[in-house]
Protein backbone atom coordinates (compact mmCIF):
# COMPACT_ATOMS: atom_id res chain seq x y z
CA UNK A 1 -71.91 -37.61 -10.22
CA UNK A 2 -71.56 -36.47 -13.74
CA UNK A 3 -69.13 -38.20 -16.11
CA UNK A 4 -67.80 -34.83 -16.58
CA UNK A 5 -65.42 -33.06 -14.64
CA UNK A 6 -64.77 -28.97 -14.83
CA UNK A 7 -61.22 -27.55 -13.56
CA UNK A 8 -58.38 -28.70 -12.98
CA UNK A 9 -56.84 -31.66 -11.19
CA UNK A 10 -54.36 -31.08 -8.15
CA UNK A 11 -51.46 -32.68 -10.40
CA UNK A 12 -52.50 -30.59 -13.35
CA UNK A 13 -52.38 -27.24 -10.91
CA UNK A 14 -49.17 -28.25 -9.12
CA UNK A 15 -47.32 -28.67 -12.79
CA UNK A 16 -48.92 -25.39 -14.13
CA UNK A 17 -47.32 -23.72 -10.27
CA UNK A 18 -43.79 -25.30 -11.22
CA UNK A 19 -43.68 -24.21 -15.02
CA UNK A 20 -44.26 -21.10 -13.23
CA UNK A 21 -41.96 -21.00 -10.62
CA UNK A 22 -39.43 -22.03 -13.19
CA UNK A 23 -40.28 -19.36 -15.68
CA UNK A 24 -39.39 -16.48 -12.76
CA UNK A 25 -36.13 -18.11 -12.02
CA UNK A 26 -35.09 -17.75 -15.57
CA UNK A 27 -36.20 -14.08 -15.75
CA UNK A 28 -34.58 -13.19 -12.37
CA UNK A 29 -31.40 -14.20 -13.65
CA UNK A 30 -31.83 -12.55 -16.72
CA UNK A 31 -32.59 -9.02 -14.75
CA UNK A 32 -29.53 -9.71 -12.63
CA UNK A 33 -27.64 -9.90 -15.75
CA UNK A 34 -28.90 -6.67 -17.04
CA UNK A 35 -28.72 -4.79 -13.70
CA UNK A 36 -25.18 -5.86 -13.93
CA UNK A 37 -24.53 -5.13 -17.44
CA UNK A 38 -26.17 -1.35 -16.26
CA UNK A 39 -24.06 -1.03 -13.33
CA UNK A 40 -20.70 -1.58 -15.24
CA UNK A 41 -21.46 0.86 -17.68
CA UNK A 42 -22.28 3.71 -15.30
CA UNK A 43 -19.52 2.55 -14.05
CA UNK A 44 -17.15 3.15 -16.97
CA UNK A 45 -18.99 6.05 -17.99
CA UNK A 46 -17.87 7.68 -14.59
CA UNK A 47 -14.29 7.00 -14.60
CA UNK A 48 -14.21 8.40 -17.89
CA UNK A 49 -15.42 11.65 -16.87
CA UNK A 50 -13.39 10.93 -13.64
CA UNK A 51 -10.26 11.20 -16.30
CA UNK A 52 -11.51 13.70 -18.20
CA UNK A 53 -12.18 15.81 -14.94
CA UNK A 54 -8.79 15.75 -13.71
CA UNK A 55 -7.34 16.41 -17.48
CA UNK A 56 -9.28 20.03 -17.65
CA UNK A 57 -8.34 20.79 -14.39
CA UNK A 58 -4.52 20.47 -15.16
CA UNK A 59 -5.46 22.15 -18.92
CA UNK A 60 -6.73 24.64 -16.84
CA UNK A 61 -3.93 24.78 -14.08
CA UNK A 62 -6.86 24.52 -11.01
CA UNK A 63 -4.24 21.61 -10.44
CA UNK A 64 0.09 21.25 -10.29
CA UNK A 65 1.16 19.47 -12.96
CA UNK A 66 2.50 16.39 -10.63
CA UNK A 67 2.16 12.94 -10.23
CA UNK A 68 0.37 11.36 -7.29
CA UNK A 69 -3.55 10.48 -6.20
CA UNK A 70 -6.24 13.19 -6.99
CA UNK A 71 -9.00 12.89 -4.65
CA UNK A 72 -12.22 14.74 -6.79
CA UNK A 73 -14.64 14.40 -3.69
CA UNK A 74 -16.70 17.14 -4.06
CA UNK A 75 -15.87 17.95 -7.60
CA UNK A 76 -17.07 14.92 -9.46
CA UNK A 77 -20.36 13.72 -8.49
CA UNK A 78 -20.62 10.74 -10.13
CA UNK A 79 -24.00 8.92 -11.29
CA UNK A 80 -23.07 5.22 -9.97
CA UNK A 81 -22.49 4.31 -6.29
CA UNK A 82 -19.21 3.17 -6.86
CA UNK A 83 -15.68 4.95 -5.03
CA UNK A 84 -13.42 6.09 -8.57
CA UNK A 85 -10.03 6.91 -7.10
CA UNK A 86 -7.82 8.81 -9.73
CA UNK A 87 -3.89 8.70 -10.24
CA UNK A 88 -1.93 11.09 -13.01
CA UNK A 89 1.81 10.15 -14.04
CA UNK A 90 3.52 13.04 -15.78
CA UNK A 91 6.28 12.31 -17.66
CA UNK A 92 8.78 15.24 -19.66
CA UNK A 93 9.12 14.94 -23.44
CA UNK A 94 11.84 15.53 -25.21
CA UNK A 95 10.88 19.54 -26.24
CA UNK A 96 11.40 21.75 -22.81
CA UNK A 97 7.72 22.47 -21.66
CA UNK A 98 6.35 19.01 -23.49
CA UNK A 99 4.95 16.47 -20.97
CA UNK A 100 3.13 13.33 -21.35
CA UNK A 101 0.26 13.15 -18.96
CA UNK A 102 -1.57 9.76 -18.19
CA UNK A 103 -4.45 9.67 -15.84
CA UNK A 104 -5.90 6.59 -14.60
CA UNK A 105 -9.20 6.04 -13.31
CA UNK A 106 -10.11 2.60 -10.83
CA UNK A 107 -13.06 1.59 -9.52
CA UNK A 108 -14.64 -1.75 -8.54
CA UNK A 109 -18.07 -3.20 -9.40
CA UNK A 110 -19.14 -5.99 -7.73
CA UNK A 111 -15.45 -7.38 -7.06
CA UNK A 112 -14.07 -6.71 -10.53
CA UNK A 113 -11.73 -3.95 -10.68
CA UNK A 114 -12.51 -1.48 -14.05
CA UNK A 115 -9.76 1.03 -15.60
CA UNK A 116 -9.67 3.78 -17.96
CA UNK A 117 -6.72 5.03 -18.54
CA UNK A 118 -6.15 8.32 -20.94
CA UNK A 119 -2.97 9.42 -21.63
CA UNK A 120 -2.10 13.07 -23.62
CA UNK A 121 0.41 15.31 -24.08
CA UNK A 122 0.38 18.75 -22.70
CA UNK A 123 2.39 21.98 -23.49
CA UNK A 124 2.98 24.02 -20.51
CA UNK A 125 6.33 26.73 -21.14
C-alpha cells in the first residue's frame, strides 16, 4: 500500500454531511421568516384596500351610510389567502349632514390578528 492516501476519510465525510445539514437548517428558518414577513404584508396590503373598498362605495352611495359588518365577497378579491371581514361605525358631527366614518379592517395571519383602521369624515346633505 502506498503511504499516500487520496479522498476522504469516513469521519472527514460525516463532518463535511453535518456542516451541511446544519447550513440548511439555518436557511430554512430564514425562508420561513421571509415567507412570513411576505404573508403579513399581503396581508396588510389587503385590508387596506379592504377599507378603502368599502369607503368609495359609501362616497359613492353603492352602500347606506350605517354601521354594521360589510361582507365584500365578490367585490374585493384579495391577493392573500387570508378571510378580511370589514366593520364601519358612523358617527354624526356637529354640522347637519357631517358624519365621521371609521372602517375597520381584521384579518388573521398565522394566529395573529392584523387591523387597519381608517377613519374620515363625509358630507352627505
Amino acid at each position: 500500500m502506498n503511504g499516500h492516501q487520496r479522498g476522504f476519510s469516513l469521519l472527514e465525510a460525516v463532518a463535511a454531511l453535518a456542516l451541511f445539514g446544519m447550513a440548511i437548517v439555518v436557511a430554512a428558518g430564514f425562508l420561513d421568516a421571509h415567507v412570513s414577513a411576505a404573508r403579513r404584508l399581503e396581508a396588510r396590503a389587503d385590508l387596506v384596500r379592504a377599507a378603502e373598498v368599502v369607503l368609495e362605495s359609501l362616497r359613492g352611495e353603492a352602500l347606506p351610510l350605517t354601521g354594521g359588518a360589510i361582507d365584500l365577497s365578490g367585490q374585493f378579491p384579495g391577493r392573500s389567502s387570508a378571510q378580511v371581514s370589514t366593520r364601519v361605525r358612523v358617527t354624526p358631527r356637529n354640522l347637519t349632514g357631517l358624519y365621521e366614518v371609521r372602517v375597520e379592517a381584521r384579518t388573521v395571519i398565522r394566529s395573529e390578528e392584523m387591523v387597519v383602521t381608517v377613519t374620515t369624515q363625509m358630507w352627505k346633505p
